[in-house]
N, C-alpha and C. Protein backbone atom coordinates (compact mmCIF):
# COMPACT_ATOMS: atom_id res chain seq x y z
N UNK A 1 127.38 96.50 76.75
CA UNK A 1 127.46 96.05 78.13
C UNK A 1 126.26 95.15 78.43
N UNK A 2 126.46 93.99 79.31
CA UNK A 2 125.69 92.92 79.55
C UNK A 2 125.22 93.43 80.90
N UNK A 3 123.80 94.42 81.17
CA UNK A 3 123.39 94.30 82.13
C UNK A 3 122.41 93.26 82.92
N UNK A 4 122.62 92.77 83.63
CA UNK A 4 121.43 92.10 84.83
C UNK A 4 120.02 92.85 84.80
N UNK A 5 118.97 92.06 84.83
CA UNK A 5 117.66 92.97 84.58
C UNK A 5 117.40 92.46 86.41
N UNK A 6 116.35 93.36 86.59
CA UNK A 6 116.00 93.48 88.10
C UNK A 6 115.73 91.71 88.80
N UNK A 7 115.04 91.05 87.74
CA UNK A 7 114.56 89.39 88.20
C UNK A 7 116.00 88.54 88.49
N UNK A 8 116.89 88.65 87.99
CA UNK A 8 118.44 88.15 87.70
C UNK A 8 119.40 88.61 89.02
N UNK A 9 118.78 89.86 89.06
CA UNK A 9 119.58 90.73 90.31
C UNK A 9 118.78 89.99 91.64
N UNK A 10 117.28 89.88 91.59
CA UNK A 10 116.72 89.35 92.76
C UNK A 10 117.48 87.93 93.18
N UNK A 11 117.71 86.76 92.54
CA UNK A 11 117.63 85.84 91.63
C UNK A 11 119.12 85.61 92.59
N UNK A 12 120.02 86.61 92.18
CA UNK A 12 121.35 86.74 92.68
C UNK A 12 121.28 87.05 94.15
N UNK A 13 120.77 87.96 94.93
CA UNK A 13 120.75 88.35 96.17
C UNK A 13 120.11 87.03 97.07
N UNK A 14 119.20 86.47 96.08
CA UNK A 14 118.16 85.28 96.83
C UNK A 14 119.34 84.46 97.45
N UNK A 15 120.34 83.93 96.29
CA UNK A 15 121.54 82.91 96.64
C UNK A 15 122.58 83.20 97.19
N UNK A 16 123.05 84.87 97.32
CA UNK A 16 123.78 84.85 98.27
C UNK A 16 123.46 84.83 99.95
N UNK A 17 122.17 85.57 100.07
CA UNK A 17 121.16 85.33 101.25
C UNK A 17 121.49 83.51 101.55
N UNK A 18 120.91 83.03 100.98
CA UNK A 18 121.07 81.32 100.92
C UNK A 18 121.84 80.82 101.75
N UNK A 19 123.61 80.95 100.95
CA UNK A 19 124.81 80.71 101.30
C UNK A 19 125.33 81.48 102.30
N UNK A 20 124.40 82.33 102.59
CA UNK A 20 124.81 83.11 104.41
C UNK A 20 125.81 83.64 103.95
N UNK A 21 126.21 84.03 103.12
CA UNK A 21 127.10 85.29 102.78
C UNK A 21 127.36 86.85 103.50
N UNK A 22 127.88 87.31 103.91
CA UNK A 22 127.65 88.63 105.01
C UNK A 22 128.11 89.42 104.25
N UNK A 23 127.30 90.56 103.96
CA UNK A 23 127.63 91.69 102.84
C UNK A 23 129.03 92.72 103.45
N UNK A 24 129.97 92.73 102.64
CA UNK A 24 130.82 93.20 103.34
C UNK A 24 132.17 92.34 104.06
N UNK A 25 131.89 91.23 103.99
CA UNK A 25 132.59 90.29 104.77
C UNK A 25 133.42 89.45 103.85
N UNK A 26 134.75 89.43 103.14
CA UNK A 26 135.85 89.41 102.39
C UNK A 26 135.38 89.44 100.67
N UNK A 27 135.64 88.99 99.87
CA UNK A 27 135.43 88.96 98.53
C UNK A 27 134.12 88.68 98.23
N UNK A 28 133.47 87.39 98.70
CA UNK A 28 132.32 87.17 98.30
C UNK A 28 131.40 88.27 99.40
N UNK A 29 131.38 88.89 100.20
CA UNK A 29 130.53 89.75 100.45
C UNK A 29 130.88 90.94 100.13
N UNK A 30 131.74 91.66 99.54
CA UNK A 30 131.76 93.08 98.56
C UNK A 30 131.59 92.73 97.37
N UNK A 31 131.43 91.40 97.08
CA UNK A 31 130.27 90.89 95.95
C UNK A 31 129.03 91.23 95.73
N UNK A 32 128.54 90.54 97.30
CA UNK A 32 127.09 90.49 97.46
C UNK A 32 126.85 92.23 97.61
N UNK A 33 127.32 93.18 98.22
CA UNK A 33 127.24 94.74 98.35
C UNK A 33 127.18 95.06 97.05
N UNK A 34 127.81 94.89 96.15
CA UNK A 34 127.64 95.57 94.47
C UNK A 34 126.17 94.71 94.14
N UNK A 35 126.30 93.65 94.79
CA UNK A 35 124.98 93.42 93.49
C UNK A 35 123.91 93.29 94.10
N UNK A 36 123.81 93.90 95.54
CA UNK A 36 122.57 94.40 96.42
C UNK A 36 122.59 95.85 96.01
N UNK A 37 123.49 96.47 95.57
CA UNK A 37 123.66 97.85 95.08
C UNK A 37 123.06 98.30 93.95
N UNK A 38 123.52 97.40 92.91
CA UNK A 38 122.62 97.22 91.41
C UNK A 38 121.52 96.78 91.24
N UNK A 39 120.92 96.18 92.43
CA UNK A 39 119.52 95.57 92.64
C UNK A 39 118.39 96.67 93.37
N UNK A 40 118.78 97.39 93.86
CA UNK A 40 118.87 99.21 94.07
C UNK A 40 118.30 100.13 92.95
N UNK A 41 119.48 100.06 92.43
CA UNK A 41 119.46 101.01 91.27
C UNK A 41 118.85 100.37 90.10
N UNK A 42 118.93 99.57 89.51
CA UNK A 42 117.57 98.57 88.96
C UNK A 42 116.31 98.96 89.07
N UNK A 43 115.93 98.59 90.45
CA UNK A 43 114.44 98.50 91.34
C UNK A 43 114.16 100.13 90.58
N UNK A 44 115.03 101.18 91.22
CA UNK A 44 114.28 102.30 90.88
C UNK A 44 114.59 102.89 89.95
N UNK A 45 115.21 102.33 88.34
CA UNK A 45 115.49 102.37 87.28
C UNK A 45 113.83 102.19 86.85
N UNK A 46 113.61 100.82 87.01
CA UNK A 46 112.36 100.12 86.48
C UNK A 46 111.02 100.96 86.84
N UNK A 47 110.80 101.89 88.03
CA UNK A 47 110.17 102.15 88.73
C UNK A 47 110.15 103.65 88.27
N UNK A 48 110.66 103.68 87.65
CA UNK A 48 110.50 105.39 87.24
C UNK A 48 109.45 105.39 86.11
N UNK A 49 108.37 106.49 85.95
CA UNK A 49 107.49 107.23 85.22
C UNK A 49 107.98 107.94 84.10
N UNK A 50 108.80 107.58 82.87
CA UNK A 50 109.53 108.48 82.06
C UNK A 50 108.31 110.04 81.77
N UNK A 51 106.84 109.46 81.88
CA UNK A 51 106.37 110.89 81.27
C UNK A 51 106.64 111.84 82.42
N UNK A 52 107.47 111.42 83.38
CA UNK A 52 107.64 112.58 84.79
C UNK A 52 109.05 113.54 83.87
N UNK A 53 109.35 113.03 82.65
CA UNK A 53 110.31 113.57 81.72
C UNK A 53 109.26 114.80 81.14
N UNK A 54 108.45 114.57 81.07
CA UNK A 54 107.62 116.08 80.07
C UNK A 54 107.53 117.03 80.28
N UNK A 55 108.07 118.34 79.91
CA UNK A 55 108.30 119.31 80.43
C UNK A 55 109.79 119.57 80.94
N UNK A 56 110.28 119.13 80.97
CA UNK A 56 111.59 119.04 81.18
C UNK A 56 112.35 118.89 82.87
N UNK A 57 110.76 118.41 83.30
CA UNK A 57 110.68 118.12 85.07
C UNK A 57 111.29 116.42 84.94
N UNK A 58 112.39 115.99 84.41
CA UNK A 58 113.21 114.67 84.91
C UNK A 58 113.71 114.18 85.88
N UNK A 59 113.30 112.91 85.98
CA UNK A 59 113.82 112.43 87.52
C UNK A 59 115.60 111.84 87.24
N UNK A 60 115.52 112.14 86.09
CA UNK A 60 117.07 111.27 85.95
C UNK A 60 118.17 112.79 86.06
């Protein structure tokens, strides 16, 4: 699977912002909602401490 890394996801939200896109608002804005969504889950993908894994105290 070809994921988007967090800069790509910004990158993407920047240009739909741009084009005044309204999240939610026909095809191209339940566009922009998934990939303000994945830009989300990204952010605090990247942002996680794996040694908060030691001990078996995981944030995932």
């Amino acid at each position: 699977m070809n994921d988007f890394t967090l800069d790509e996801l910004n990158v993407l939200v920047a240009v739909f912002e741009k084009a005044g896109i309204a999240e939610g608002n026909g095809s191209e804005g339940e566009m922009f909602s998934r990939i303000k969504s994945a830009q989300a889950e990204r952010a605090e993908l990247e942002s996680m401490d794996f040694d908060d894994c030691l001990g078996g105290a995981c944030k995932l």
